[in-house]
Protein backbone atom coordinates (compact mmCIF):
# COMPACT_ATOMS: atom_id res chain seq x y z
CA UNK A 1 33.76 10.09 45.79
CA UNK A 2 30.23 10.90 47.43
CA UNK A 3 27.21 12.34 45.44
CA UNK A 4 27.59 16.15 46.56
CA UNK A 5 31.15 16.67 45.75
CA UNK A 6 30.56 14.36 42.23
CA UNK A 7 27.62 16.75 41.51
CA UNK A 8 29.48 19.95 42.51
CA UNK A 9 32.37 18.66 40.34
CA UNK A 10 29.82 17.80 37.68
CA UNK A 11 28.46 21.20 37.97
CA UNK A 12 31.45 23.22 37.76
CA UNK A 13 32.66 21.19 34.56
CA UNK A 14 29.50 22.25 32.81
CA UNK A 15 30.05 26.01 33.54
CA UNK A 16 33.28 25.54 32.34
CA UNK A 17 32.31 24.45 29.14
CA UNK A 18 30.42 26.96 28.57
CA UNK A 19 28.63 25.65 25.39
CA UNK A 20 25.24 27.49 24.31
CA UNK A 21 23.42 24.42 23.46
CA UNK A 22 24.05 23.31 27.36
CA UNK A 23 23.24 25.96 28.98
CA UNK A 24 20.06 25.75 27.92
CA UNK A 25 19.53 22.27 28.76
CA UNK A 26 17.81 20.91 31.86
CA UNK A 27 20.87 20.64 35.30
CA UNK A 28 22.49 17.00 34.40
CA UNK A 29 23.30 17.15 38.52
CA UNK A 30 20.29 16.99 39.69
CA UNK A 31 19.01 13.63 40.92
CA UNK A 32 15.51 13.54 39.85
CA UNK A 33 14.81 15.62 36.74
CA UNK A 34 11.54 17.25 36.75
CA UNK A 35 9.58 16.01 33.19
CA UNK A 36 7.39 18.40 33.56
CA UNK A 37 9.44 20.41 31.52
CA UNK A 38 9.49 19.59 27.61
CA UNK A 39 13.11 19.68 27.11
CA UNK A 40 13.66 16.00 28.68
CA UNK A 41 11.24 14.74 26.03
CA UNK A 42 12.27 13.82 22.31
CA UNK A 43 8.68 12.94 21.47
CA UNK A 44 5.63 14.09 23.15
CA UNK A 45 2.13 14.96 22.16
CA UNK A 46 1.92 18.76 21.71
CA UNK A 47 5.85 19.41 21.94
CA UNK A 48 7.46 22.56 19.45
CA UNK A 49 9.69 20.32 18.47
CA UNK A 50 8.97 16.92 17.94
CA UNK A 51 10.79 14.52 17.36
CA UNK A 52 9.19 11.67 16.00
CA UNK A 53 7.22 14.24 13.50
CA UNK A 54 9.81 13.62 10.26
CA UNK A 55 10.12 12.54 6.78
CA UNK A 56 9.40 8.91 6.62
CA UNK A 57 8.84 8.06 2.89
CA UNK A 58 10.17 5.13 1.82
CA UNK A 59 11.46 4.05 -1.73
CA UNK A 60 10.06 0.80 -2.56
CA UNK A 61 12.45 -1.45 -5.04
CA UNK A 62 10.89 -5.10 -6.11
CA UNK A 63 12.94 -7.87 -7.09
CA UNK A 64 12.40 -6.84 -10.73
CA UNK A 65 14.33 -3.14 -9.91
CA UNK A 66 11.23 -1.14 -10.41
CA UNK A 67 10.54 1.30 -7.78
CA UNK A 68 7.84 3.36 -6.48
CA UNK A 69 7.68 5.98 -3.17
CA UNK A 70 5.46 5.06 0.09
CA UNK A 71 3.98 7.69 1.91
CA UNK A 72 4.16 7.86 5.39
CA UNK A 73 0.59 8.88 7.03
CA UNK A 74 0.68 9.16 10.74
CA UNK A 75 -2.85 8.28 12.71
CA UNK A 76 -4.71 11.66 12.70
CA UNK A 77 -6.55 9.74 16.07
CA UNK A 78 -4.56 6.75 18.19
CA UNK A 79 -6.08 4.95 20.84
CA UNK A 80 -3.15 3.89 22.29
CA UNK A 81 0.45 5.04 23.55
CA UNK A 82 3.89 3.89 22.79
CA UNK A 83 6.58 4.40 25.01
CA UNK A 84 10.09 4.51 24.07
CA UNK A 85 13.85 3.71 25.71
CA UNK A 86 16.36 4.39 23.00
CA UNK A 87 19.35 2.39 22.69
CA UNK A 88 23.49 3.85 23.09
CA UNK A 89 23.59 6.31 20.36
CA UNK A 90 25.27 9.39 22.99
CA UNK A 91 28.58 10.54 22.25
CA UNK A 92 29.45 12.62 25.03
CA UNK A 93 32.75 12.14 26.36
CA UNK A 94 31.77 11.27 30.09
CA UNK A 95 30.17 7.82 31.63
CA UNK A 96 26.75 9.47 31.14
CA UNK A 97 25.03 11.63 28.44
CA UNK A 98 23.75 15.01 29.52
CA UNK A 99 20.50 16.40 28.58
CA UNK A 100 21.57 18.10 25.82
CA UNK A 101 20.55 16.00 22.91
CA UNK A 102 22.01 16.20 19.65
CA UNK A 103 21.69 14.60 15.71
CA UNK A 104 22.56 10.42 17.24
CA UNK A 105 19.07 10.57 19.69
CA UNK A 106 17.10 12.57 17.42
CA UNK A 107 18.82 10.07 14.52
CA UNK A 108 17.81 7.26 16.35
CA UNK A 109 14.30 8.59 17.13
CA UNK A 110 13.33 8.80 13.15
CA UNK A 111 14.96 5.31 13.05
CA UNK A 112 13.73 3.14 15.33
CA UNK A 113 10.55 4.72 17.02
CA UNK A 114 8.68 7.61 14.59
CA UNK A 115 6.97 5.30 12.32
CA UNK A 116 4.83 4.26 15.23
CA UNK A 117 2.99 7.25 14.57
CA UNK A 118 0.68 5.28 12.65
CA UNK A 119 -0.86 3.93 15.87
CA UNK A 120 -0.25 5.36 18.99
CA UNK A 121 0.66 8.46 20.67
CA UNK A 122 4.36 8.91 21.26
CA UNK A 123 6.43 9.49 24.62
CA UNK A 124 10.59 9.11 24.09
CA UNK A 125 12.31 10.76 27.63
CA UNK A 126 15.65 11.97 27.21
CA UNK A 127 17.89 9.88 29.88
CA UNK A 128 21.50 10.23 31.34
CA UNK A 129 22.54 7.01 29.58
CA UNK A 130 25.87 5.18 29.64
CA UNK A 131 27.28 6.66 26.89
CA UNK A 132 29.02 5.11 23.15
CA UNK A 133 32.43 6.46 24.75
CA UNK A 134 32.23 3.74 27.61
CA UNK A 135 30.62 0.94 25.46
CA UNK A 136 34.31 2.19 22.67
CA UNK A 137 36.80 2.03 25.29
CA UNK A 138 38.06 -1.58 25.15
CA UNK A 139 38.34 -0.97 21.37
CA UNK A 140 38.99 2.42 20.91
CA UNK A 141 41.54 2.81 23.55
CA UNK A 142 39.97 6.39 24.77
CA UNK A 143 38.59 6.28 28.57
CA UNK A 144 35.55 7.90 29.22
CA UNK A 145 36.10 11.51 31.31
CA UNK A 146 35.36 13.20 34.81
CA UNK A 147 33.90 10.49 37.31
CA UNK A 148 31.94 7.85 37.39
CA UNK A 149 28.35 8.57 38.72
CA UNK A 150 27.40 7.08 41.81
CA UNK A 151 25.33 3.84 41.33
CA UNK A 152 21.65 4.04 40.63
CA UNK A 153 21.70 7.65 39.34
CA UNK A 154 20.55 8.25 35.90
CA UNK A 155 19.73 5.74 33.37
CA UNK A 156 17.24 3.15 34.42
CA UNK A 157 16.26 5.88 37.47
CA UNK A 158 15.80 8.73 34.85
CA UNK A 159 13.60 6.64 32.91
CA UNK A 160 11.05 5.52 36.05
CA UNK A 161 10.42 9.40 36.45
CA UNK A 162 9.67 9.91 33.22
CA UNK A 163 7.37 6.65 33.44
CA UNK A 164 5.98 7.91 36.09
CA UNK A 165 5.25 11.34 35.40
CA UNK A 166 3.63 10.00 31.76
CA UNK A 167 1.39 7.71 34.13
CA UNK A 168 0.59 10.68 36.18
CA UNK A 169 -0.22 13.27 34.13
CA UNK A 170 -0.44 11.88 30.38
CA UNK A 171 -1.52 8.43 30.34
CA UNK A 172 -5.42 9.06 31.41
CA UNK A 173 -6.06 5.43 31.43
CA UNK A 174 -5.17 4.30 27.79
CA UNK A 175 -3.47 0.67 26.89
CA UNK A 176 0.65 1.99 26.16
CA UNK A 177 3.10 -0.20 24.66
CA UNK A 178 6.74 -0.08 25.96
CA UNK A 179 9.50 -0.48 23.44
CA UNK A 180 13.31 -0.25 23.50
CA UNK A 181 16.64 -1.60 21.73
CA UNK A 182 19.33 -2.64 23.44
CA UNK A 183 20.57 -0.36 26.61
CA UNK A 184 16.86 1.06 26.40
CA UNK A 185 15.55 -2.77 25.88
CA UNK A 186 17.40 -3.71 28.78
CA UNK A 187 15.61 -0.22 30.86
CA UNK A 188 12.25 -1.39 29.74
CA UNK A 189 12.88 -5.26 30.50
CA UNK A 190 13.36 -3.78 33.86
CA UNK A 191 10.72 -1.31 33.67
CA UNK A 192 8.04 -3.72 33.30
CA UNK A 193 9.46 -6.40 35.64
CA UNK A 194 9.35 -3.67 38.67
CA UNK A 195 6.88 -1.36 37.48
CA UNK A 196 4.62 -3.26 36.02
CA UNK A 197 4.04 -6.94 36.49
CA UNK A 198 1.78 -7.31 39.07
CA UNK A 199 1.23 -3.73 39.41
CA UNK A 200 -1.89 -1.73 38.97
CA UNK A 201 -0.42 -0.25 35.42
CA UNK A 202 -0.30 -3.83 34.22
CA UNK A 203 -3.89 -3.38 33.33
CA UNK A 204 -2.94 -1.04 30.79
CA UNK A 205 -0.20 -2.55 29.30
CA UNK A 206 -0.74 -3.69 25.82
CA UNK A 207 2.90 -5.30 25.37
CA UNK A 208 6.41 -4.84 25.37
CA UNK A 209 8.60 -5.01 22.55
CA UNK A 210 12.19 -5.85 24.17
CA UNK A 211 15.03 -5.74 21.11
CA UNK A 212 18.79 -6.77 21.51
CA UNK A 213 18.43 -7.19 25.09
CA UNK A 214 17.54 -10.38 26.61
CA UNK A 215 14.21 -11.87 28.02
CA UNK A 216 14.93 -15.34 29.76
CA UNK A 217 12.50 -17.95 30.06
CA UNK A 218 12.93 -21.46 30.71
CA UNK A 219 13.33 -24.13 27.73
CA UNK A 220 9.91 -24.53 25.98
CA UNK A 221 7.87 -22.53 27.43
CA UNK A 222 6.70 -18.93 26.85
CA UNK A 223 6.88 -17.41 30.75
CA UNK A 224 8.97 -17.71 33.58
CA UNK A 225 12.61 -16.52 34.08
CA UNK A 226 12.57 -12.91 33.22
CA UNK A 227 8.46 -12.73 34.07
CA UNK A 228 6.66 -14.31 36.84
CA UNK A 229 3.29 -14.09 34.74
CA UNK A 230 3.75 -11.66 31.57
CA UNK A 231 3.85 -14.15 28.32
CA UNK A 232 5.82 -14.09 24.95
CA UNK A 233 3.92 -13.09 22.24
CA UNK A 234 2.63 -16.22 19.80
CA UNK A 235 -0.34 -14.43 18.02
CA UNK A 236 -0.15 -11.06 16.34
CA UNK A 237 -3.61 -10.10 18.49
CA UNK A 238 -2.44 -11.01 21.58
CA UNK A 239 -2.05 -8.47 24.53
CA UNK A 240 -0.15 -8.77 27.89
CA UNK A 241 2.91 -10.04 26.17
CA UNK A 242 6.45 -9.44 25.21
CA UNK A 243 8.51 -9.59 21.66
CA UNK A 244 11.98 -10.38 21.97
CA UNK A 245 14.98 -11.01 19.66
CA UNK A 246 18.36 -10.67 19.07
CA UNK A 247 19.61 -11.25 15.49
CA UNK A 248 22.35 -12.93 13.63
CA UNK A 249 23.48 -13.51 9.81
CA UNK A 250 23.31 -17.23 8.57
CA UNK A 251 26.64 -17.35 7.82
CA UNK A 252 27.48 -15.39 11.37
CA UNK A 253 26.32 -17.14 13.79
CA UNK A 254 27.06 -16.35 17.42
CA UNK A 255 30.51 -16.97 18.28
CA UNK A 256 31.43 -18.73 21.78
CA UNK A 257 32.47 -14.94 23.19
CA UNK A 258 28.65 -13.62 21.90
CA UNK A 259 27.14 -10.82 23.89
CA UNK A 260 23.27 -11.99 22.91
CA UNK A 261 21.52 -14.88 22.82
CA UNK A 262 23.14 -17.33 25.06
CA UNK A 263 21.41 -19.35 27.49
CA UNK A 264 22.47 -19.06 31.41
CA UNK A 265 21.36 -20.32 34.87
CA UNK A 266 19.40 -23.34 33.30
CA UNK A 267 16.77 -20.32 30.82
CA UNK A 268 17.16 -19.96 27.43
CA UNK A 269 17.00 -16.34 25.53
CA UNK A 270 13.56 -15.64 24.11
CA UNK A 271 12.86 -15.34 20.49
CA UNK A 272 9.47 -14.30 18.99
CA UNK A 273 9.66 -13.22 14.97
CA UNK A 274 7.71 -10.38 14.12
CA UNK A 275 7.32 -11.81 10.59
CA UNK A 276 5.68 -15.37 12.13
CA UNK A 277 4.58 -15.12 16.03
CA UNK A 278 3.50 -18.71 15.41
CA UNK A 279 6.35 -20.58 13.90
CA UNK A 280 8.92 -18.55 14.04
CA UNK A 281 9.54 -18.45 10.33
CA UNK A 282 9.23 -15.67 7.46
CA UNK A 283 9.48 -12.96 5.55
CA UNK A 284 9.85 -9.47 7.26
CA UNK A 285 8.53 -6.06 6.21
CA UNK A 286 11.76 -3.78 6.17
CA UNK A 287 12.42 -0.46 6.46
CA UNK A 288 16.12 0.13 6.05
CA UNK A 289 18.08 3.29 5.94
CA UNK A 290 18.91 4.73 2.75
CA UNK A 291 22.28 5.53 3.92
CA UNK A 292 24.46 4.32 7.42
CA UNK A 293 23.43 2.63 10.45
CA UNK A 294 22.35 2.83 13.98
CA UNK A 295 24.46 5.16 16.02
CA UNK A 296 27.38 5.22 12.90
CA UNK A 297 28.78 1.97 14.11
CA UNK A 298 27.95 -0.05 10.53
CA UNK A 299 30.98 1.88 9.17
CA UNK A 300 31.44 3.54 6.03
CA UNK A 301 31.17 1.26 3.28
CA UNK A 302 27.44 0.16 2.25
CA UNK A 303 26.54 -1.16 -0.97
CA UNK A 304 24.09 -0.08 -3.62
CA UNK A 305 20.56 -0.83 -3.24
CA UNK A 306 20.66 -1.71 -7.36
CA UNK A 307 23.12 -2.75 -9.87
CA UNK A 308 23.23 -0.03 -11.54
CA UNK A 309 22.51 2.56 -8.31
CA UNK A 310 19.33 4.06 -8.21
CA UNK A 311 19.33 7.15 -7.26
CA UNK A 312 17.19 7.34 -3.82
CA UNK A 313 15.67 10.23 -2.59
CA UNK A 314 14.11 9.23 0.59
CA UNK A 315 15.76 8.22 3.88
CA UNK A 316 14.40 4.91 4.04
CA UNK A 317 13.85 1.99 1.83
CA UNK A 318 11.47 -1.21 1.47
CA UNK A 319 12.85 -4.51 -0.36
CA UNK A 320 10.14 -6.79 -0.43
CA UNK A 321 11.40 -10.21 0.01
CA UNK A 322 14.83 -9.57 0.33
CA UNK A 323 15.63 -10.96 3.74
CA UNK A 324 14.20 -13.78 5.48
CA UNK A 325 13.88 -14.95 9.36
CA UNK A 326 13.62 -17.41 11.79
CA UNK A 327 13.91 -18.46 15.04
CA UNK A 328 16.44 -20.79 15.89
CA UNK A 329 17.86 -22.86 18.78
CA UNK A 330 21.72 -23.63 18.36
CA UNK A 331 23.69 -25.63 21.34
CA UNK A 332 23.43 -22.96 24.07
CA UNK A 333 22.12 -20.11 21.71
CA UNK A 334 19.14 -18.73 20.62
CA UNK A 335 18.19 -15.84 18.47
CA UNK A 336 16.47 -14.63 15.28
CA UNK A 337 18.47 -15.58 11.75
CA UNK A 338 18.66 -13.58 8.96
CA UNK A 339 18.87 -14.83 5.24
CA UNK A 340 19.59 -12.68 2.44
CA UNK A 341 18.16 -13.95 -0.43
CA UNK A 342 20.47 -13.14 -3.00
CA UNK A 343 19.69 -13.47 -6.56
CA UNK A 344 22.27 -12.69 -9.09
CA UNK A 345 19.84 -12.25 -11.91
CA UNK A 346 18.00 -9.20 -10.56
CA UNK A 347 19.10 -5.80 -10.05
CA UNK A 348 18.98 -5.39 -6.03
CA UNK A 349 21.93 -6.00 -3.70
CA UNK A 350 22.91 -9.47 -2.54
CA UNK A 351 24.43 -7.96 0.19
CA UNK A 352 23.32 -6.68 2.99
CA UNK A 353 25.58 -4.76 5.57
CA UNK A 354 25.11 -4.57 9.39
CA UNK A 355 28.02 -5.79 11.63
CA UNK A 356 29.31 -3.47 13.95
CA UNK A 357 32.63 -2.57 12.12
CA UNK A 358 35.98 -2.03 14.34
CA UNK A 359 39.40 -0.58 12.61
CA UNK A 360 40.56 -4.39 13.23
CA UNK A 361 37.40 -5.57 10.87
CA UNK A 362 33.38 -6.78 11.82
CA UNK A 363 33.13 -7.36 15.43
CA UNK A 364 30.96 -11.05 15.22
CA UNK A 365 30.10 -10.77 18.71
CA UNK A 366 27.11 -8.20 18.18
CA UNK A 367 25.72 -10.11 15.22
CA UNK A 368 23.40 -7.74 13.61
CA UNK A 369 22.36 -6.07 16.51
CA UNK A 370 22.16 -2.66 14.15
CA UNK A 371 19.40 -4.07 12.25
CA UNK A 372 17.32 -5.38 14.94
CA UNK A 373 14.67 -2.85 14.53
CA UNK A 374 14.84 -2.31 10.66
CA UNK A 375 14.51 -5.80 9.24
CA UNK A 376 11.13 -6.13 11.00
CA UNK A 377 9.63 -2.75 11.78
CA UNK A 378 6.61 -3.12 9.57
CA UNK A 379 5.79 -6.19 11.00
CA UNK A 380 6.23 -4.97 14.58
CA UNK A 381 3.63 -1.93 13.43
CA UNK A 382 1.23 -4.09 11.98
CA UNK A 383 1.18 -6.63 15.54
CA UNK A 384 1.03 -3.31 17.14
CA UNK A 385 -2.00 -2.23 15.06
CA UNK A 386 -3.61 -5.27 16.03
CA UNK A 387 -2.96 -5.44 19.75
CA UNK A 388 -4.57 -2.03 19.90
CA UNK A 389 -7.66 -3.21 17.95
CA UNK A 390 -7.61 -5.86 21.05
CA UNK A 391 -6.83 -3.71 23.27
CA UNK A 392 -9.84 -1.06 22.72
CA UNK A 393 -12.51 -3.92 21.99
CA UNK A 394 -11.62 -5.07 25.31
């Protein structure tokens, strides 16, 4: 099928439908959306409704059980910009999300992306991404609907306008880092490969933080592969650079049919830990969910924080010391391990959920790809903080 009679198709289904919500979202035909307009962002300096402005308290519990609330301050001045590519979270029933985003992107947004508000400026685009329907079929038996859009519309396309229109109009010469998790890891690996590297923007770009998605480099060393020049990240100060993970239980370690973290065409999957840039070895700052997982795929059964449950008010929560990583090179994997360090003499949980969860049981070949951004996100705040203390001394 060509482009104008998918679009017209397209088109006509959307009338159809006839939902409120959609017609008031920006044309999902059109080839290049126009970000000028405030509806394709989630977060944006000055937006009504943004998205990345929510509660963020966290409930701290130590080993001991006793518990106390952090308050979450945003930067009343940032320096620098962050940039985010959020991961599959869209349930829309086609190949590709609309623009007509709903609780899953916003969701994700307080997840994974508005606690950077305590350094930088924020800029999430809406995109037309492949949706949770496609990435469900082979399990869930229910085929995606309408067409498949022609190659190279949407997704990774979407998300260059908006990069470009942010450089354009937004950017006014400040550092930016670029961040993503998985499908929008895999958009900004990209992103910075073609847009970037080598590029006049490079000048301005503080670092990339690439999560459940892949950045290949050759065995031993910290560029090449993915990046002709750009560097992993080995000291919490340095700018230029990349972080990348992908992260698996002890106990779960990638099985042969893995989708992360094997090695291919003679490169090896980076790994850089948040908690130790340097050895790749420690403790992580977490910020957890109170309740449920990334995009709902964690299923429905989570255990207590405590023994007995505390009862938690806020929507995140801090376990200092709980969990414990490291980088690790297996046979033909590599990738970030998680340790829960369980201790049957205190009060918190010794277990700690995270598998993608199928009706058959957990599905081993993500690992914990859900958690990739919670176990370490204070960590990957504070390198932030001190790449843009670089960054502007520069």
């Amino acid at each position: 099928m060509g482009f104008r009679k998918w679009a017209i198709g397209a088109a006509i289904g959307l009338a159809m439908m006839g939902a409120p919500s959609l017609a008031q979202a920006p044309d999902p035909t059109v080839v290049h959306p126009d970000y000028a307009n405030d509806a394709l962002w989630l977060c944006r300096p000055g937006l009504k409704d943004n998205k990345c402005k929510v509660d963020l308290d966290a409930t701290v519990i130590q080993g001991s059980g006793k518990t106390s609330i952090e308050k979450f301050k945003a930067a009343t001045d940032p320096k620098i910009d962050c940039f985010f590519v959020y991961p599959t979270v869209s349930l829309d029933t086609g190949w590709q999300s609309d623009f007509a985003p709903d609780h899953m992107e916003f969701d994700d947004v307080k997840l994974q992306f508005a606690r950077y508000a305590s350094v930088c400026r924020q800029f999430a685009p809406l995109y037309r991404q492949t949706t949770l329907t496609v990435l469900r079929a082979a399990s869930s038996g229910v085929q995606p609907t309408g067409e498949r859009p022609p190659a190279g519309f949407g997704g990774y396309s979407d998300v260059v306008d908006a990069w470009n229109y942010y450089m354009k109009h937004d950017n006014n010469g400040r550092g930016v880092v670029l961040i993503g998790h998985s499908q929008g890891a895999g958009v900004i690996a990209r992103l910075i490969a073609q847009e970037i590297e080598g590029k006049p923007a490079q000048k301005q770009f503080i670092s990339g933080i690439i999560l459940g998605s892949a950045v290949m480099v050759p065995e031993g060393k910290d560029v090449g592969g993915t990046y002709k020049a750009i560097p992993l990240c080995r000291k919490e100060n340095q700018i230029g650079c990349v972080i990348s993970y992908m992260t698996f239980r002890d106990k779960e370690p990638p099985p042969p049919e893995t989708r992360f973290g094997k090695s291919r065409d003679g490169l090896l999957a980076a790994c850089t830990n948040p908690a130790n840039l340097a050895s790749g070895k420690g403790t992580p700052e977490s910020y957890f969910l109170t309740k449920g997982f990334l995009n709902g795929s964690g299923g429905a059964t989570q255990p207590e924080w405590t023994n007995p449950p505390t009862d938690i008010k806020t929507p995140f929560v801090k376990t200092p010391g709980l969990v414990s990583t490291q980088c690790v090179h297996k046979g033909d994997y590599t990738y970030l391990e998680l340790h829960v360090n369980a201790n049957p003499k205190d009060p918190r949980t010794d277990d700690l959920a995270g598998e993608v969860v199928r009706a058959t049981g957990p599905d081993l070949t993500w690992g914990l790809h859900l958690l990739d951004s919670d176990h370490s996100m204070g960590d990957l705040i504070r390198i932030v903080k001190k790449q843009a203390a670089a960054y502007t001394a520069k």
